[in-house]
C-alpha atoms as a PDB file:
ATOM      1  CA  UNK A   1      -8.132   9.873  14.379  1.00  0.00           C
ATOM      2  CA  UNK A   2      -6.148   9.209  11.390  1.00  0.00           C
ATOM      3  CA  UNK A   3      -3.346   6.319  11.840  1.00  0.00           C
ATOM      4  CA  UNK A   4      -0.793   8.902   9.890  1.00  0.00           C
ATOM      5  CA  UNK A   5      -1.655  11.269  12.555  1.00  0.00           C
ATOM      6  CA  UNK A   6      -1.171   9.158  14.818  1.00  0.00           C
ATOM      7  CA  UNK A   7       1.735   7.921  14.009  1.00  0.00           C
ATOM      8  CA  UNK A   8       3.339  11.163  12.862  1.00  0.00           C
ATOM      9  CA  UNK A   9       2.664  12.137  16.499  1.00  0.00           C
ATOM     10  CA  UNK A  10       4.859   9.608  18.122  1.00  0.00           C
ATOM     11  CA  UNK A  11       7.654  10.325  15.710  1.00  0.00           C
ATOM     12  CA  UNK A  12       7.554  14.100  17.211  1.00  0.00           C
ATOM     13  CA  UNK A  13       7.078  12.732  20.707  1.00  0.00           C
ATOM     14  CA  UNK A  14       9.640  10.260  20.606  1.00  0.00           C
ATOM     15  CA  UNK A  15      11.916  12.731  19.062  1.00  0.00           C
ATOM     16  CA  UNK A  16      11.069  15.715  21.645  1.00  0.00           C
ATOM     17  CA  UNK A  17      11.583  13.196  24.175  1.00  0.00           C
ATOM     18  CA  UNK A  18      14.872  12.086  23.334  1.00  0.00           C
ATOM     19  CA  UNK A  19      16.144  15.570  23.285  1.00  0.00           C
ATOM     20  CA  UNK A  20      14.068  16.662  25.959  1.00  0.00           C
ATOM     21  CA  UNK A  21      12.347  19.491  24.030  1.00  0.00           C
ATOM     22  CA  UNK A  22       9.007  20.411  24.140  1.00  0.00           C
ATOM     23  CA  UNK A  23       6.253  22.199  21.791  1.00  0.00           C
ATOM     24  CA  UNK A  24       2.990  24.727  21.886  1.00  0.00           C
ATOM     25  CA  UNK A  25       0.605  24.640  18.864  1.00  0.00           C
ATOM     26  CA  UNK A  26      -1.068  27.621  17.377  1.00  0.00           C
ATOM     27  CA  UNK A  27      -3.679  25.965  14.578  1.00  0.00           C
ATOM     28  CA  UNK A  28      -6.649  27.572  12.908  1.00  0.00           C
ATOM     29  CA  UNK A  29      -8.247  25.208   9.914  1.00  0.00           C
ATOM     30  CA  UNK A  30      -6.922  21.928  11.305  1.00  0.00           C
ATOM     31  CA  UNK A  31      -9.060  22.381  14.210  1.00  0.00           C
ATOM     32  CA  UNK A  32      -6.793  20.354  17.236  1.00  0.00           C
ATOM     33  CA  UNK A  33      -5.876  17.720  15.235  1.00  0.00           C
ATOM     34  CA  UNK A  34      -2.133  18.760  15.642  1.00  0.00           C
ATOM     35  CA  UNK A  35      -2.556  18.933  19.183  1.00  0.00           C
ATOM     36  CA  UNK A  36      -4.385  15.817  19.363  1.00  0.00           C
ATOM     37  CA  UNK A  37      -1.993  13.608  17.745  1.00  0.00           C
ATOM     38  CA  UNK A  38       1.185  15.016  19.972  1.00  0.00           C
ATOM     39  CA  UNK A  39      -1.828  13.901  22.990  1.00  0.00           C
ATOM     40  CA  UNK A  40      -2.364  10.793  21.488  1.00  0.00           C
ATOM     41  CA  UNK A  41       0.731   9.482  22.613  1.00  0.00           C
ATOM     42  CA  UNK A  42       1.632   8.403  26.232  1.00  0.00           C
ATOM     43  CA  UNK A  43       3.947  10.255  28.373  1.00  0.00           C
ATOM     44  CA  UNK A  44       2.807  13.539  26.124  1.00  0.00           C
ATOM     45  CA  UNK A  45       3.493  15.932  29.504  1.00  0.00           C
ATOM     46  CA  UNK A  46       7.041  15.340  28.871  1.00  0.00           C
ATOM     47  CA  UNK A  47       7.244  17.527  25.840  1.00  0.00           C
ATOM     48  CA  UNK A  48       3.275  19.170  25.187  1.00  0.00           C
ATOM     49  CA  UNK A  49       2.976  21.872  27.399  1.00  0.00           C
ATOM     50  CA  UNK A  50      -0.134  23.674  25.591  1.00  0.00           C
ATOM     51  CA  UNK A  51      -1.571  25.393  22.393  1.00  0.00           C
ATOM     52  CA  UNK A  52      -4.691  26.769  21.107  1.00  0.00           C
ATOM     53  CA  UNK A  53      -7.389  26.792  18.080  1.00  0.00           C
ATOM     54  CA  UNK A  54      -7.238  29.898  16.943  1.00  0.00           C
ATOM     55  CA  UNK A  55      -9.928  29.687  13.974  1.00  0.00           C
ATOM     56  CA  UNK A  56     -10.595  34.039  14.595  1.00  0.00           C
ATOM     57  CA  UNK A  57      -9.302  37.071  14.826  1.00  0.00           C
ATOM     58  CA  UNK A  58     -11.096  37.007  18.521  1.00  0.00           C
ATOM     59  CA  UNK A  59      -9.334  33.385  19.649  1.00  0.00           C
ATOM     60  CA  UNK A  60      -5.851  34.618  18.263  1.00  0.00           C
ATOM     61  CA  UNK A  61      -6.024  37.881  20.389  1.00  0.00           C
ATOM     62  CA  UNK A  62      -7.871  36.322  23.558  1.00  0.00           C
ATOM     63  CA  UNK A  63      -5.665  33.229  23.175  1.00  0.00           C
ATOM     64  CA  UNK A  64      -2.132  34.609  22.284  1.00  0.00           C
ATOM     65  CA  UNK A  65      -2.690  38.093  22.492  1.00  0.00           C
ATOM     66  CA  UNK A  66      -1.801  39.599  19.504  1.00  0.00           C
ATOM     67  CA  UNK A  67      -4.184  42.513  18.433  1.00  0.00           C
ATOM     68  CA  UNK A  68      -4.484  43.455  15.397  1.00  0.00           C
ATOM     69  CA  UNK A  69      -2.579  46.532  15.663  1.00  0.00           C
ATOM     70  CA  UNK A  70       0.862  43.842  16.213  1.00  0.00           C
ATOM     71  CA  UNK A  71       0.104  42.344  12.928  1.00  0.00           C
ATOM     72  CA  UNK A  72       1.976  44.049  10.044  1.00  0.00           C
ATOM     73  CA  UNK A  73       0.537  46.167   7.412  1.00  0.00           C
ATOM     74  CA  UNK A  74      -0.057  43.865   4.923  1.00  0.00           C
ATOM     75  CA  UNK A  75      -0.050  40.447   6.475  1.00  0.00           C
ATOM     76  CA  UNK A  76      -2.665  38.367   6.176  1.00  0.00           C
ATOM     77  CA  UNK A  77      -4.124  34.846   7.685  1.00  0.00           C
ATOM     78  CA  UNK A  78      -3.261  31.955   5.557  1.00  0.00           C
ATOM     79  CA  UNK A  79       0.360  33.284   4.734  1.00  0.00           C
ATOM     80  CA  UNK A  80       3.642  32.362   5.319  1.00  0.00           C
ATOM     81  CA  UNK A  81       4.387  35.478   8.040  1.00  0.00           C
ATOM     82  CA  UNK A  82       1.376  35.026   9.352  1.00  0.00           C
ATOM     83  CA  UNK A  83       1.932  31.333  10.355  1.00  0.00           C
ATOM     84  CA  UNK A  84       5.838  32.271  11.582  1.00  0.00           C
ATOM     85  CA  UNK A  85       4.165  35.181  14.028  1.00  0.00           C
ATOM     86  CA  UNK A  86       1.603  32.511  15.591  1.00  0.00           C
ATOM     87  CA  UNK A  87       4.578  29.786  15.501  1.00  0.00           C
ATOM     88  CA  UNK A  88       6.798  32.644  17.064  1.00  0.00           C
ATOM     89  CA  UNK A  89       3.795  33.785  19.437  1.00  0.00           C
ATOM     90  CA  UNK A  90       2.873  30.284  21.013  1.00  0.00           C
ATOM     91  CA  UNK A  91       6.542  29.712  21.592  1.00  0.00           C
ATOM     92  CA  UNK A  92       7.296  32.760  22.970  1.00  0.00           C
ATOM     93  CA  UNK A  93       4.084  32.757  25.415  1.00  0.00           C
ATOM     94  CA  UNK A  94       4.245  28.966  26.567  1.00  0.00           C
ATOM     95  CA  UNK A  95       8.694  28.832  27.013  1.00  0.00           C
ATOM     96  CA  UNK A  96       8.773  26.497  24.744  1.00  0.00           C
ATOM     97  CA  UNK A  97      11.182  25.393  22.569  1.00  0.00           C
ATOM     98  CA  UNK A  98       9.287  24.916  19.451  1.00  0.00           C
ATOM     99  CA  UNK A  99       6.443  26.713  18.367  1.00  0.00           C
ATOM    100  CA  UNK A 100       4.604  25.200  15.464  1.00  0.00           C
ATOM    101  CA  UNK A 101       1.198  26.878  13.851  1.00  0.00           C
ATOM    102  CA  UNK A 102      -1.292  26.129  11.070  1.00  0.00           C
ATOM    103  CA  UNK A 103      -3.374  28.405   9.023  1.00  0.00           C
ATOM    104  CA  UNK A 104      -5.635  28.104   5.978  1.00  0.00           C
ATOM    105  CA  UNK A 105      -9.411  27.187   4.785  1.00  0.00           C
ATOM    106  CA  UNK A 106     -10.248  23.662   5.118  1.00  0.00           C
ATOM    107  CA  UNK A 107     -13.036  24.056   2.631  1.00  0.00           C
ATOM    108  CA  UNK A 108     -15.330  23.072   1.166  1.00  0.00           C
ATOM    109  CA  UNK A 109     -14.888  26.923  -0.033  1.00  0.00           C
ATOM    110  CA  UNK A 110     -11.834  29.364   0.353  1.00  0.00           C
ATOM    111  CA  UNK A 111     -11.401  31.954   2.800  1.00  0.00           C
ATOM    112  CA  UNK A 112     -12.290  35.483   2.678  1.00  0.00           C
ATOM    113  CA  UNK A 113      -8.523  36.519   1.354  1.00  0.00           C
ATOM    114  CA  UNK A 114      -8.399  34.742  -2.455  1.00  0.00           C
ATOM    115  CA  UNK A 115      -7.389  31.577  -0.988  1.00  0.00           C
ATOM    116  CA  UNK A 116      -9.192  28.184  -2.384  1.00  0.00           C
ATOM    117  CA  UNK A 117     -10.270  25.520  -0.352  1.00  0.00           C
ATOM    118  CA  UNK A 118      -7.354  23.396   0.310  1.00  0.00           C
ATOM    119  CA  UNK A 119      -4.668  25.992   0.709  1.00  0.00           C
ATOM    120  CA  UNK A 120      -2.836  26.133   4.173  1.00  0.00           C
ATOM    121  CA  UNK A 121       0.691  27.614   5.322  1.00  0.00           C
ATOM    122  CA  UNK A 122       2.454  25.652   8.405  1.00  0.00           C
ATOM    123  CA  UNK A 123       5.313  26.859  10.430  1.00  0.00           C
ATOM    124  CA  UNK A 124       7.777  26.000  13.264  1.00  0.00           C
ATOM    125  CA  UNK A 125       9.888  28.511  15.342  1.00  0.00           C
ATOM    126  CA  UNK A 126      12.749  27.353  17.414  1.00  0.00           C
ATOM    127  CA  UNK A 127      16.081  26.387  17.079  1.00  0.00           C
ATOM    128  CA  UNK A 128      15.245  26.850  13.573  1.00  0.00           C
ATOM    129  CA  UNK A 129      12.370  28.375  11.938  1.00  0.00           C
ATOM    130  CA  UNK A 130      10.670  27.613   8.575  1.00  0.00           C
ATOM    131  CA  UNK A 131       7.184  28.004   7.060  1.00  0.00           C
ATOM    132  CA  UNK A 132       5.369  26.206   3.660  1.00  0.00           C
ATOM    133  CA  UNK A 133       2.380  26.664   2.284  1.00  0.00           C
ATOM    134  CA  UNK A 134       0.368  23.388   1.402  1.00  0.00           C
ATOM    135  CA  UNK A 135      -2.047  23.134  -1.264  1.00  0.00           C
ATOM    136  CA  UNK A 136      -4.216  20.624  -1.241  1.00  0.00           C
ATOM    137  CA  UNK A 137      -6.510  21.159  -4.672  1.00  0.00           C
ATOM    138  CA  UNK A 138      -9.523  19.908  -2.865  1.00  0.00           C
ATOM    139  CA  UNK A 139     -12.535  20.983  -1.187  1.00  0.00           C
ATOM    140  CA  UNK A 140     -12.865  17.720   0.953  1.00  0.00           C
ATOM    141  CA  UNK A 141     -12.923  19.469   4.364  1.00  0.00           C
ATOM    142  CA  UNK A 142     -12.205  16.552   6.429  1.00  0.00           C
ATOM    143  CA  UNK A 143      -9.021  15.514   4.195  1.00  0.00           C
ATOM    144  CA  UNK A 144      -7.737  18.856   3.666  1.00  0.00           C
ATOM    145  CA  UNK A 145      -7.623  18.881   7.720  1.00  0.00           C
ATOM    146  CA  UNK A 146      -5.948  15.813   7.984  1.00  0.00           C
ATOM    147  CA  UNK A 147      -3.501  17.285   5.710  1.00  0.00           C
ATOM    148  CA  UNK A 148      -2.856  20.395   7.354  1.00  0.00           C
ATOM    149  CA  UNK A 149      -2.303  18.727  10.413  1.00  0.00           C
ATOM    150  CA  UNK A 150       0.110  16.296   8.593  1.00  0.00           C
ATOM    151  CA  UNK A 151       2.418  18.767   7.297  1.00  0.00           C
ATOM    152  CA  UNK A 152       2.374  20.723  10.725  1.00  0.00           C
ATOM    153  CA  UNK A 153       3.360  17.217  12.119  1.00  0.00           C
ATOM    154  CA  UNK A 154       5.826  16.458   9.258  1.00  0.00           C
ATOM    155  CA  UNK A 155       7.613  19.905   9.255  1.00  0.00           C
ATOM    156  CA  UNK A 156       7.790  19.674  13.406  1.00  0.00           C
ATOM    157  CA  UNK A 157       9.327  15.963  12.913  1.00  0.00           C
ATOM    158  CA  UNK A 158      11.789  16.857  10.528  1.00  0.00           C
ATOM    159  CA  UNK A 159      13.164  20.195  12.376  1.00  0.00           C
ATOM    160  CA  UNK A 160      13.054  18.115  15.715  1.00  0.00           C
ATOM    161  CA  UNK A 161      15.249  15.107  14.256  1.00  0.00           C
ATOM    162  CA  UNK A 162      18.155  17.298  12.281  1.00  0.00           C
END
């Protein structure tokens, strides 16, 4: 795994840990690696308590069930309300107090909405809530995961230290 990854993971941890909060993950084109780096650190029960890829429409609803009929008119994967209502949704469904969720197109070609390769949106829900979108410009697939997973990681760290 990525060292930045990794050691974005243990700034979470450490941080969840000291406040004794804990975190779901909802993430689509980062594939687990959000999940993996809050794992990749020892003592991860304390604060991890579960999460999900949920790369379809079929994973989101079997998953976190939300059918299509509770998404908005309007809202689409790979947005900023659509990464709030899986950051929401995991929260909500696991007791947790953070929620945090990733969705985009890795690459090396866009998704089926307009999006290019190397566009994502990340988003937290807890004692605060917030949502960016991330573009990366590139249609590495492998780096544009990283990435994803880095700014879930980043935006989770920074929420969980203020």
């Amino acid at each position: 795994m990525n060292p930045l990854l990794i050691e974005l993971g243990e700034a979470v941890g450490q941080a969840l840990k000291a406040r004794r909060e804990t975190v779901a993950v909802a993430e689509s084109s980062s594939g687990g690696l959000v999940s993996a780096a809050l794992l990749s650190v020892g003592g991860a029960s304390a604060y991890y308590l579960g999460g999900g890829v949920v790369y379809t429409a079929k994973a989101r609803f079997s998953l976190l069930e939300i059918p299509r009929e509770a998404i908005p008119a309007g809202m689409r994967s790979a947005s900023e309300p659509y990464a709030l209502l899986l950051a929401r949704t995991v929260r909500e469904r696991f007791g947790a107090t953070w929620g945090v969720s990733e969705t985009g197109a890795a690459g090396p070609t866009g998704n089926p909405y307009g999006d290019a390769a190397g566009h994502t949106c990340v988003a937290i829900s807890g004692p605060v809530e917030f949502a960016a979108t991330i573009e990366t410009a590139s249609p590495d697939r492998l780096a544009n995961m990283d990435a994803f997973a880095a700014a879930a990681l980043d935006l989770l760290k920074r929420a969980a230290a203020a």
